[in-house]
Protein backbone atom coordinates (compact mmCIF):
# COMPACT_ATOMS: atom_id res chain seq x y z
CA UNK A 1 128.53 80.11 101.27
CA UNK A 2 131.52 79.24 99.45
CA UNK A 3 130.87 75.76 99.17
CA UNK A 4 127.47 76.64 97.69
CA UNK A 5 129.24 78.85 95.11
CA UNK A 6 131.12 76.36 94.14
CA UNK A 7 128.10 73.96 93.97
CA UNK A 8 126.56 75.92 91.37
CA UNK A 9 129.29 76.96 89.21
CA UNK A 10 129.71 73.08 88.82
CA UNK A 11 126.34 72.41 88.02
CA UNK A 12 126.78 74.89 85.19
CA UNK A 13 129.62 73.56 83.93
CA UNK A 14 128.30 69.69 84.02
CA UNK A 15 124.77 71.24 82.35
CA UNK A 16 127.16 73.69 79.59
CA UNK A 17 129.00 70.60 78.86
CA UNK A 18 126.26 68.37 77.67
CA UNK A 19 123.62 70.88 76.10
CA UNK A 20 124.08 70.65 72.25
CA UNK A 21 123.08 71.98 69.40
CA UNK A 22 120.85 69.87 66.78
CA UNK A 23 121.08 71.40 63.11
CA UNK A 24 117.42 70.69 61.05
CA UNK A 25 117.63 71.48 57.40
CA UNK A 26 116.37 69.45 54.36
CA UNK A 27 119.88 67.51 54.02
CA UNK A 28 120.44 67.22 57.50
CA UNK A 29 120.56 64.17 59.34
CA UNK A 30 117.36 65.42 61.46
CA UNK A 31 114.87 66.87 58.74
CA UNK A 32 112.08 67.96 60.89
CA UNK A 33 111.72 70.08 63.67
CA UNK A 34 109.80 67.44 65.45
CA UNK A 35 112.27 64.84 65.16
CA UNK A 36 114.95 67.31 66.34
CA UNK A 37 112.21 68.13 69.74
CA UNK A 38 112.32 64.13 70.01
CA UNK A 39 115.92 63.91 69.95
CA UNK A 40 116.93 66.49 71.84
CA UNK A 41 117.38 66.86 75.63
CA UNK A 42 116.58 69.14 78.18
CA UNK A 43 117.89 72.59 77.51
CA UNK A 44 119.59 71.79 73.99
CA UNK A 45 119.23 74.03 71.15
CA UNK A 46 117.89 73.66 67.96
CA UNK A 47 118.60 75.63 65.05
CA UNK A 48 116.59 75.56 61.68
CA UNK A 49 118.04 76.46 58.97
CA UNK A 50 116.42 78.64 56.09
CA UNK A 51 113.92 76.83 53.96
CA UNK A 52 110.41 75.49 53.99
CA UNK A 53 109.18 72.86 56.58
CA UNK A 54 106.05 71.17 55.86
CA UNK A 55 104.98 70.52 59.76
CA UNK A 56 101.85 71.09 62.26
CA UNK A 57 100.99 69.88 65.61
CA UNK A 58 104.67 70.20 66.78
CA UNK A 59 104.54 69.51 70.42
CA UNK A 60 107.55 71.01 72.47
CA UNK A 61 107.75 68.87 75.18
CA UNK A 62 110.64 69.69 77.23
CA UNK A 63 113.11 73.11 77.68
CA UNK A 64 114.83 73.70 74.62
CA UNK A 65 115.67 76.80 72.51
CA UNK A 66 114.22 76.99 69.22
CA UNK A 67 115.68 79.28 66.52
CA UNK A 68 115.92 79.66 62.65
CA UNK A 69 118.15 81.18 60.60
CA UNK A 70 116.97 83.97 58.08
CA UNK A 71 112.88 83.14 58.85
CA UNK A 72 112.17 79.37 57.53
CA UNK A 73 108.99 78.87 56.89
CA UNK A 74 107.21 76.62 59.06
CA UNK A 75 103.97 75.75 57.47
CA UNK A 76 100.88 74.55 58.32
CA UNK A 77 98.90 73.39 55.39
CA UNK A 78 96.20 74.46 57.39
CA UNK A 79 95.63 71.57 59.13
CA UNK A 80 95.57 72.57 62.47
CA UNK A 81 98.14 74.34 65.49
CA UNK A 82 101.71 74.56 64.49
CA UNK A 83 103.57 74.86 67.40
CA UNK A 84 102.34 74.12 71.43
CA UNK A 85 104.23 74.43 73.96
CA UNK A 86 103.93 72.37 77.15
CA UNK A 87 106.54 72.74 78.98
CA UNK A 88 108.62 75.35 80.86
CA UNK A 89 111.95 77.26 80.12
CA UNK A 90 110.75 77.48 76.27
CA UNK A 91 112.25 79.91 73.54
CA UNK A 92 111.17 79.93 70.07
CA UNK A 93 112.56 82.60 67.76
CA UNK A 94 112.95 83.82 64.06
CA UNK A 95 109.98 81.50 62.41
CA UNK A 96 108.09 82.56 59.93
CA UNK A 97 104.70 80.57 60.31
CA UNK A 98 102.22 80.47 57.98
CA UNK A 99 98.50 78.64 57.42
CA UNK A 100 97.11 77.79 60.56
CA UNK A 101 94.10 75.93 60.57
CA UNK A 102 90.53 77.23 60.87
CA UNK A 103 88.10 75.70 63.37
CA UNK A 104 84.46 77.03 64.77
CA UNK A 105 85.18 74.29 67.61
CA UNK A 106 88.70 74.68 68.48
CA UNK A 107 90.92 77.74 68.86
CA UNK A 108 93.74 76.85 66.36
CA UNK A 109 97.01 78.98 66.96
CA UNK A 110 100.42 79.63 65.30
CA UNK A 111 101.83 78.99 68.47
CA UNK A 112 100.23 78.15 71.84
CA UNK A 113 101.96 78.61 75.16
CA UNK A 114 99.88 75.97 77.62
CA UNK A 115 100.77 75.22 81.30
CA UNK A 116 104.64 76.67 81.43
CA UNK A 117 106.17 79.13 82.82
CA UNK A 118 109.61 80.96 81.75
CA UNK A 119 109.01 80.88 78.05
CA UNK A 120 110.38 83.31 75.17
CA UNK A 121 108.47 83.72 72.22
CA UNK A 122 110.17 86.38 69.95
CA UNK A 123 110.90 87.82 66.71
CA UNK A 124 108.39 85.30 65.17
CA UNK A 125 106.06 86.52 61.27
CA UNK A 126 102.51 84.65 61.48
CA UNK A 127 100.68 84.90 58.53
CA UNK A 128 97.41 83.29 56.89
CA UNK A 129 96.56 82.61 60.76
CA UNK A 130 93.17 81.89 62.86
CA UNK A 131 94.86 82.97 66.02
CA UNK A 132 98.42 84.09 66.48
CA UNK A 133 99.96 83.44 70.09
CA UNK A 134 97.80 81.89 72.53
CA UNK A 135 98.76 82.16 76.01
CA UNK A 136 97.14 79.83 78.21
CA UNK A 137 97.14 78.95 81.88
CA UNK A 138 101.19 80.22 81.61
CA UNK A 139 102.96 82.57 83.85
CA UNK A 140 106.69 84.63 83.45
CA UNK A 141 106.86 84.94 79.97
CA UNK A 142 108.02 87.16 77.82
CA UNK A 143 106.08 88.15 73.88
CA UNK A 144 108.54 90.48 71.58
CA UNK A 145 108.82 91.84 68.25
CA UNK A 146 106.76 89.50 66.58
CA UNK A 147 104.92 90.60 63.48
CA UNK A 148 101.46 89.27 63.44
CA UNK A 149 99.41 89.73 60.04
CA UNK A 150 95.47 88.18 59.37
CA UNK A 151 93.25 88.09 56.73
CA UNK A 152 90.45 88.86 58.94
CA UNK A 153 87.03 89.91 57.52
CA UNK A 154 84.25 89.39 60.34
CA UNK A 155 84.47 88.40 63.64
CA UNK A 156 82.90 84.72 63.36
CA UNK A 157 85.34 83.57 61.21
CA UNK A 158 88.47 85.11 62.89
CA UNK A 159 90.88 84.69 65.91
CA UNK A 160 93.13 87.20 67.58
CA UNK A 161 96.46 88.05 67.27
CA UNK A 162 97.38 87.60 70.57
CA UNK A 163 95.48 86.20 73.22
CA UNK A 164 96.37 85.73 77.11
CA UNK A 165 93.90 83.27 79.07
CA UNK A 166 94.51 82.53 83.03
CA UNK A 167 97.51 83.54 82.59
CA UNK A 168 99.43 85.66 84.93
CA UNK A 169 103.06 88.21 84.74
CA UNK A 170 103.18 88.07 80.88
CA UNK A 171 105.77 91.11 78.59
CA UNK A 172 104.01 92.03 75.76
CA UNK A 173 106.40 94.27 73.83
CA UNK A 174 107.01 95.80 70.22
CA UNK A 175 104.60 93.66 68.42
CA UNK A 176 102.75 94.79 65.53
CA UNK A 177 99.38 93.30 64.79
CA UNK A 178 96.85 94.04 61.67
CA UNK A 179 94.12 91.95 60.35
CA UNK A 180 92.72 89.93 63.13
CA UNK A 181 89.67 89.92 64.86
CA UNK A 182 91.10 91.34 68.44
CA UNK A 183 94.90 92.29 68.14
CA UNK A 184 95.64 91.71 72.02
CA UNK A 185 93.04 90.21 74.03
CA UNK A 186 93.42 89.34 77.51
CA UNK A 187 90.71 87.21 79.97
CA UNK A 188 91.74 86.76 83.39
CA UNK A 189 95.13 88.00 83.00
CA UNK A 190 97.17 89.78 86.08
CA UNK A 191 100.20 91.63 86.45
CA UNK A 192 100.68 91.98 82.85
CA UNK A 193 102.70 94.58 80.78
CA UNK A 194 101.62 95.52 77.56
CA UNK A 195 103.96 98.25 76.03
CA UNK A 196 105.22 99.62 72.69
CA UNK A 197 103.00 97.63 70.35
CA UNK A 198 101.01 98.69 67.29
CA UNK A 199 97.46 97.08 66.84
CA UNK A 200 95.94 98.47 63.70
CA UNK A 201 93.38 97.42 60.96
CA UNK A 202 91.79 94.49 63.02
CA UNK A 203 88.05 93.70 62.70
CA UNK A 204 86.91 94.33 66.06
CA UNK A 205 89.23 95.63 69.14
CA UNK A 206 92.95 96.78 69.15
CA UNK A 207 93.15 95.51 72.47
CA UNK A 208 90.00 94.00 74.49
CA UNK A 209 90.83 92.39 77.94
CA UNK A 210 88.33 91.38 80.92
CA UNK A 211 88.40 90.50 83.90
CA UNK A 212 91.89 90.95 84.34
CA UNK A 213 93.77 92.82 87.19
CA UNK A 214 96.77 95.25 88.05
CA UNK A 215 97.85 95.12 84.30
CA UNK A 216 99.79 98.63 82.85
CA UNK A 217 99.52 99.42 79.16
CA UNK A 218 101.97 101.98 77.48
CA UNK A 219 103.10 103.50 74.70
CA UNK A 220 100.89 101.40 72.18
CA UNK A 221 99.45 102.68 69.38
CA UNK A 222 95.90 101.72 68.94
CA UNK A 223 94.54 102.87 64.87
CA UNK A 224 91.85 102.17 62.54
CA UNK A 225 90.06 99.40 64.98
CA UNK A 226 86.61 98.58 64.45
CA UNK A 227 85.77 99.58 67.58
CA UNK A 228 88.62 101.14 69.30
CA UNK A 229 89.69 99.49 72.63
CA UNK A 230 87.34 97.68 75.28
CA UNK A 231 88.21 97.39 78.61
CA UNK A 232 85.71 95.55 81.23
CA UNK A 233 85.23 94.10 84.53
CA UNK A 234 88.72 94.84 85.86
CA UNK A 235 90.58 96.31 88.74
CA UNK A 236 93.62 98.76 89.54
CA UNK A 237 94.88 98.89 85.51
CA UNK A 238 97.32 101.96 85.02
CA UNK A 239 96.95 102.97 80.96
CA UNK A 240 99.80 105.47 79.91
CA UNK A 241 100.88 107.16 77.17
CA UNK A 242 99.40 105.37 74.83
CA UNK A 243 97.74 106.74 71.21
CA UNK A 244 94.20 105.53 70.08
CA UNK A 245 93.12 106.74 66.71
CA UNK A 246 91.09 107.33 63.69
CA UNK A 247 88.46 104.66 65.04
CA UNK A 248 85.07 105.74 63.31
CA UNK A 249 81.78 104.38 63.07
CA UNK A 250 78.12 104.41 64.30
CA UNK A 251 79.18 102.32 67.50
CA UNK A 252 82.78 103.15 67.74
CA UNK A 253 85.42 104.65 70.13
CA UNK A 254 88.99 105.03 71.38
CA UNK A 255 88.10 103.13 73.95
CA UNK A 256 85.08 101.73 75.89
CA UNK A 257 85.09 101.11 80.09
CA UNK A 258 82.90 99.26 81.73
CA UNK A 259 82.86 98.27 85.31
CA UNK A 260 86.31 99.27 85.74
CA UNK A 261 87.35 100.78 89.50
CA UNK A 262 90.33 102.13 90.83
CA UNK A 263 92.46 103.02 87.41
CA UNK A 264 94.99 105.62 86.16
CA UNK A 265 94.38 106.54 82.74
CA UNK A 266 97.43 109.11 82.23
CA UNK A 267 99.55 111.04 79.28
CA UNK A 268 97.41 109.30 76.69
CA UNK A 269 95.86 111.11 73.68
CA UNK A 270 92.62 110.14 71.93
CA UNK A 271 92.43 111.55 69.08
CA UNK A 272 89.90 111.58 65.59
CA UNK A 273 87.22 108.96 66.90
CA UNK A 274 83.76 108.74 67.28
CA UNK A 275 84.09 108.83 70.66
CA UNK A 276 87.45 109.23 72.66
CA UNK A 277 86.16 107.22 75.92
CA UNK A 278 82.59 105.63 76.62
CA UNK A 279 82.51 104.96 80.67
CA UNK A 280 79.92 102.88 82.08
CA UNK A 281 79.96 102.06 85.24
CA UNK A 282 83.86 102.94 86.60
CA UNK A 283 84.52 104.50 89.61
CA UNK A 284 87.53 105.70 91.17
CA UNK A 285 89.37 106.45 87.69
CA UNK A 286 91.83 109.25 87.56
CA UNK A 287 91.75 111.36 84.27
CA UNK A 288 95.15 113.40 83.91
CA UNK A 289 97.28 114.61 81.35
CA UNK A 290 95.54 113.24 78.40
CA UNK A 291 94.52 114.79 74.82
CA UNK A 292 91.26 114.46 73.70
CA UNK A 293 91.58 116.34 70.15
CA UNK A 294 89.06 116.50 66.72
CA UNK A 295 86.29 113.65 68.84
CA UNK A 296 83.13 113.48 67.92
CA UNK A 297 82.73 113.29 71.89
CA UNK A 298 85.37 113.42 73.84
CA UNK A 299 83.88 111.43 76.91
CA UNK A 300 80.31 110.04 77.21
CA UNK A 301 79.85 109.45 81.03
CA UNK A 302 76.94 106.64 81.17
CA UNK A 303 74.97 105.36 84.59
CA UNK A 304 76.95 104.59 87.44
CA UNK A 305 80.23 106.44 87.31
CA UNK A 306 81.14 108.12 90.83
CA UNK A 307 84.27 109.62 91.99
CA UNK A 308 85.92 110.36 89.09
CA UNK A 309 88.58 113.05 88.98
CA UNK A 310 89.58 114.62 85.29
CA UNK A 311 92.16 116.98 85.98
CA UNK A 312 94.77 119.09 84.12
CA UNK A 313 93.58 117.26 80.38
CA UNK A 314 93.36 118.89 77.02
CA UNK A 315 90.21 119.29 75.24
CA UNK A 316 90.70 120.29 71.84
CA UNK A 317 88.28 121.16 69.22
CA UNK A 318 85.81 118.42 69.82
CA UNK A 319 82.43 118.43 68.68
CA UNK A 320 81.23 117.64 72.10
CA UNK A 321 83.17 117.71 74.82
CA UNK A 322 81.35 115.64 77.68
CA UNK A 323 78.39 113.93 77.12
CA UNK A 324 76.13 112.70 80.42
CA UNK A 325 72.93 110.87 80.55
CA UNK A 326 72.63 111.60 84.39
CA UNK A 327 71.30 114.52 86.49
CA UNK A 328 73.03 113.72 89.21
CA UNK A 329 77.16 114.40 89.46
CA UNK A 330 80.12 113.52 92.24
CA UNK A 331 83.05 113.13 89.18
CA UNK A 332 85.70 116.36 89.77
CA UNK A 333 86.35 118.49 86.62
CA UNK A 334 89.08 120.96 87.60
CA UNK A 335 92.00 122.48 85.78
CA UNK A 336 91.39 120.97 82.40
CA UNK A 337 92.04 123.66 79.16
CA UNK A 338 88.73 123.67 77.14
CA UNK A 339 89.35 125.10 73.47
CA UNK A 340 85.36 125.78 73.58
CA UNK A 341 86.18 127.89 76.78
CA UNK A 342 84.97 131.57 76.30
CA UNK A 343 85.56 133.13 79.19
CA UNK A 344 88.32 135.86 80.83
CA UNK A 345 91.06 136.27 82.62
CA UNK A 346 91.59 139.34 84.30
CA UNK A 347 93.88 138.80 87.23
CA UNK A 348 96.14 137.01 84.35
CA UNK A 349 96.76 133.57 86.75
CA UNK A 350 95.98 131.51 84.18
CA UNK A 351 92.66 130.28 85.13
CA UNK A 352 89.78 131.90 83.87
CA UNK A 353 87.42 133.96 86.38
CA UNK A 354 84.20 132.07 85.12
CA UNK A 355 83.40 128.65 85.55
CA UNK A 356 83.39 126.06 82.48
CA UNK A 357 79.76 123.94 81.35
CA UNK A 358 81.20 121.65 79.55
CA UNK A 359 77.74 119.41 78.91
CA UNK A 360 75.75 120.49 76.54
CA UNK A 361 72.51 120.77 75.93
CA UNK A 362 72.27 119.95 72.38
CA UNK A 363 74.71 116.51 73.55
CA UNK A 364 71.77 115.59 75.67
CA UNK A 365 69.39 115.93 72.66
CA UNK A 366 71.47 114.23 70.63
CA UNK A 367 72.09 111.25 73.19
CA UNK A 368 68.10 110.94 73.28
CA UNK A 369 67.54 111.50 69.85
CA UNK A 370 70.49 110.88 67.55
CA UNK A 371 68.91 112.18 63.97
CA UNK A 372 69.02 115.69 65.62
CA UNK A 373 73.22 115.87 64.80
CA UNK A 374 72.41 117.46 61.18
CA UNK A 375 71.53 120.11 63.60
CA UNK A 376 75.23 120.44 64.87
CA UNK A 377 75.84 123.82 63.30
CA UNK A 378 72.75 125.81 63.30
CA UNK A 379 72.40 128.91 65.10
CA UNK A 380 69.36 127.63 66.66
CA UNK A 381 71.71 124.68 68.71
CA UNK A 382 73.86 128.01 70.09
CA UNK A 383 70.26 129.33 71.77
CA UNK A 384 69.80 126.21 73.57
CA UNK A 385 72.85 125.71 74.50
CA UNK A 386 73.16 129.01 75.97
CA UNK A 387 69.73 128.72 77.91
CA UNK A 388 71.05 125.73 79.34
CA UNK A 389 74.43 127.10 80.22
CA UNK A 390 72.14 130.00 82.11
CA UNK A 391 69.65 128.04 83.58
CA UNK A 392 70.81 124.34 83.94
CA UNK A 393 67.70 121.98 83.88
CA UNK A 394 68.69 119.03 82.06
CA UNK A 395 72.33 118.33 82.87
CA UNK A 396 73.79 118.33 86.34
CA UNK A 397 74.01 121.89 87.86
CA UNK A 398 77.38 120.73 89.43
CA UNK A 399 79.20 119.75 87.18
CA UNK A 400 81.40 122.46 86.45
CA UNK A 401 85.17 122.97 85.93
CA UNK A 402 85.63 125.62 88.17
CA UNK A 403 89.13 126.50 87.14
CA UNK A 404 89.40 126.16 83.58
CA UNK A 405 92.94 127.05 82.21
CA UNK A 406 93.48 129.96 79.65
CA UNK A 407 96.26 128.21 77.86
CA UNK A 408 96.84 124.41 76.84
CA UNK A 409 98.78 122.27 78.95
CA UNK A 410 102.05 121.02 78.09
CA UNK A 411 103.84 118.08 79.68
C-alpha cells in the first residue's frame, strides 16, 4: 500500500513539474487562443489576458485549463461555433463570448462540449448567440454561473441557452438565462442536476427536457416563459422547490407533463399563470407541499392520469382549482387547504367535517366551450356550480378531498 502511495505522489510531482502556463495576449509571444491549444500539452494552463480576440472554430483538443482574466472577449464574427470541446478533463472559465453564428442546418454554439467527460465550463457571458452551451454525447461535467443572454424573437430562428443531448451525470448550477428560444433543454439526459438557476424572458420554454430519466430540478426560478416549463416522456424525475411564474397566454402554463410516471413534484409554488400544471398522461406522480396561488387553473388533469396522490398542497385563490375532462377518477385528493373551501369545523381538528368538490362545473363548461369564461363571475355560474356540487353528473362523483384543512399549510 505504501509503495502505491508513493507511486502516486511521484506521478504528481513528475506531472506538477512539467504542466505550464501559456500567457495569450495581443503582445504576447502566442496571440491566439488557438495557437496557445496547439502549443500546449496535456493538462497545461492557459490564461488570456483581457482584450478582444478575433477567433471561431477553436477546437480544444486535449486536457487543458482555459481561463481569462477580467472577461476577454472572444468573438465570433458570426461565422460559426467558437469554442468545441473534444476531449476530456476540459475547463474553460471567465470568457466573455459573443456572435455566434446562425445556421437553419447546423446547431452553432458558443461553446460545445462533444464526446468528453470531466469537463468544467464556468463563469462564462454569451451574448449575440444561436445556442449557448451544447452538451453532447458528454458525461461528469459540471455547468456554473454562467450568464447566458439572446436576442431571441421566434422559435425558428433561435437556439437554446443550454442544451444537454445523450448526455448523462451533468451539474447545472446558478446560471441565468434570458432571451433564447428554450433556456435549459435536455433530450435523453440521465442523472442530471439542475439547481439554483434563473430562466426568464425566453421565447418558448424555461426548461423543456424529454425523454430523459432520474434527473432532480431545484430551487430554479422559472418567469415570464412563453410557455412555462414542458416536461415529456420521462421517468422517476424528483422537481423541488422550485418557482414558476407569471407565464400567461392562450396556450400557456407553469408547467406542462406529459407521459411522465413515477415523479415527486414537492415544495414548489406555481404561482400567476394561465395554468399552474397541465398533466396528460402521468401516472404515479406525487403532489405535496406545493403552492398553487392567483392560477387561472391550478391543475388541468387530461386523459390518462391514474394513481396520482395530491396531498397536504395549498390552493390559493385560483380561479379554478382542478380542471378534469374525465368521468372516471383513481388520483387521491386528501389533506390539501382549499381557500374556496366553505365548509365547518366543529370538533376544531383542523379538518373540516364536509368533504371538498374541488371540480367545477362551470371548469367543465369552460374546457368544452372556452368563450363561456366572460361568464366567470355571474351569479348564474354559482347555480350551476352548486347543482353540480349536489348532484354530481358531469365530473367524477369520487373525486373528493375528504379531509380538507381549515387553515393553510406551512412548511
Amino acid at each position: 500500500m505504501k509503495n502505491q502511495i508513493l507511486f502516486f505522489i511521484t506521478i504528481f510531482m513528475a506531472w506538477s513539474s512539467i504542466a505550464q502556463t501559456i500567457t495569450v495576449c495581443k503582445t504576447c509571444a502566442v496571440s491566439t487562443i488557438q495557437s496557445a491549444i496547439t502549443q500546449a500539452k496535456d493538462f497545461d494552463t492557459i490564461f488570456v489576458k483581457k482584450g478582444t480576440y478575433k477567433e471561431h472554430n477553436i477546437v480544444v483538443d486535449k486536457p487543458l485549463t482555459i481561463i481569462g482574466e477580467k472577461y476577454p472577449v472572444i468573438d465570433g464574427e458570426l461565422k460559426g461555433e467558437i469554442i468545441t470541446i473534444i476531449s476530456d478533463n476540459v475547463t474553460v472559465d471567465g470568457l466573455f463570448i459573443i456572435n455566434v453564428g446562425t445556421s437553419y442546418t447546423e446547431d452553432y454554439a458558443a461553446i460545445r462540449v462533444k464526446n468528453s467527460k470531466n469537463f468544467v465550463i464556468q463563469n462564462l457571458v454569451l451574448e449575440k448567440l444561436f445556442f449557448g452551451i451544447y452538451i453532447e454525447k458528454s458525461r461528469d461535467g459540471k455547468v456554473y454561473h454562467n450568464k447566458i443572454i439572446g436576442d431571441a424573437v421566434e422559435e425558428y430562428n433561435s437556439g437554446n441557452g443550454i442544451q444537454l443531448w445523450y448526455s448523462k451525470n451533468v451539474e447545472i448550477e446558478h446560471n441565468f438565462v434570458q432571451h433564447v428560444r428554450d433556456g435549459i433543454y435536455l433530450e435523453f439526459s440521465d442523472d442530471c442536476l439542475i439547481k439554483n438557476n434563473v430562466s426568464t424572458l425566453n421565447v418558448r420554454y424555461g426548461l423543456h427536457f424529454m425523454f430523459s430519466n432520474d434527473d432532480v430540478y431545484q430551487d430554479n426560478l422559472f418567469e415570464k416563459n412563453g410557455a412555462g416549463v414542458a416536461v415529456m416522456f420521462s421517468k422517476r424525475i424528483k422537481m423541488y422547490s422550485n418557482i414558476f411564474k407569471e407565464n400567461w397566454g392562450t396556450a400557456s402554463y407553469g408547467m406542462l407533463l406529459k407521459e411522465i410516471n413515477d415523479a415527486e413534484i414537492i415544495g414548489n409554488t406555481f404561482e400567476d399563470n394561465t395554468i399552474g400544471i397541465n398533466i396528460e398522461g402521468s401516472n404515479r406522480i406525487t403532489y405535496k407541499h406545493n403552492d398553487f396561488k392567483n392560477n387561472g387553473w391550478a391543475i388541468k388533469v387530461k386523459g390518462a392520469c391514474y394513481t396520482n396522490t395530491f396531498t397536504e398542497n395549498n390552493f390559493l385563490y385560483n380561479s379554478f382549482d382542478i380542471a378534469y375532462n374525465s368521468n372516471v377518477n383513481d388520483n387521491i385528493f386528501d389533506k390539501n387547504y382549499w381557500s374556496n373551501y366553505t365548509g365547518y369545523d366543529l370538533d376544531k381538528n383542523g379538518v373540516g367535517d364536509v368533504p371538498y368538490r374541488p371540480v367545477k362545473l362551470f371548469s367543465y363548461i369552460v374546457n368544452r366551450t372556452p368563450e363561456t369564461i366572460i361568464l366567470l363571475r355571474s351569479m348564474f355560474i354559482d347555480i350551476i356550480d352548486f347543482s353540480e356540487k349536489v348532484s354530481p353528473v358531469f365530473t367524477p362523483d369520487n373525486l373528493l378531498d375528504n379531509n380538507p384543512l381549515i387553515k393553510r399549510i406551512t412548511w
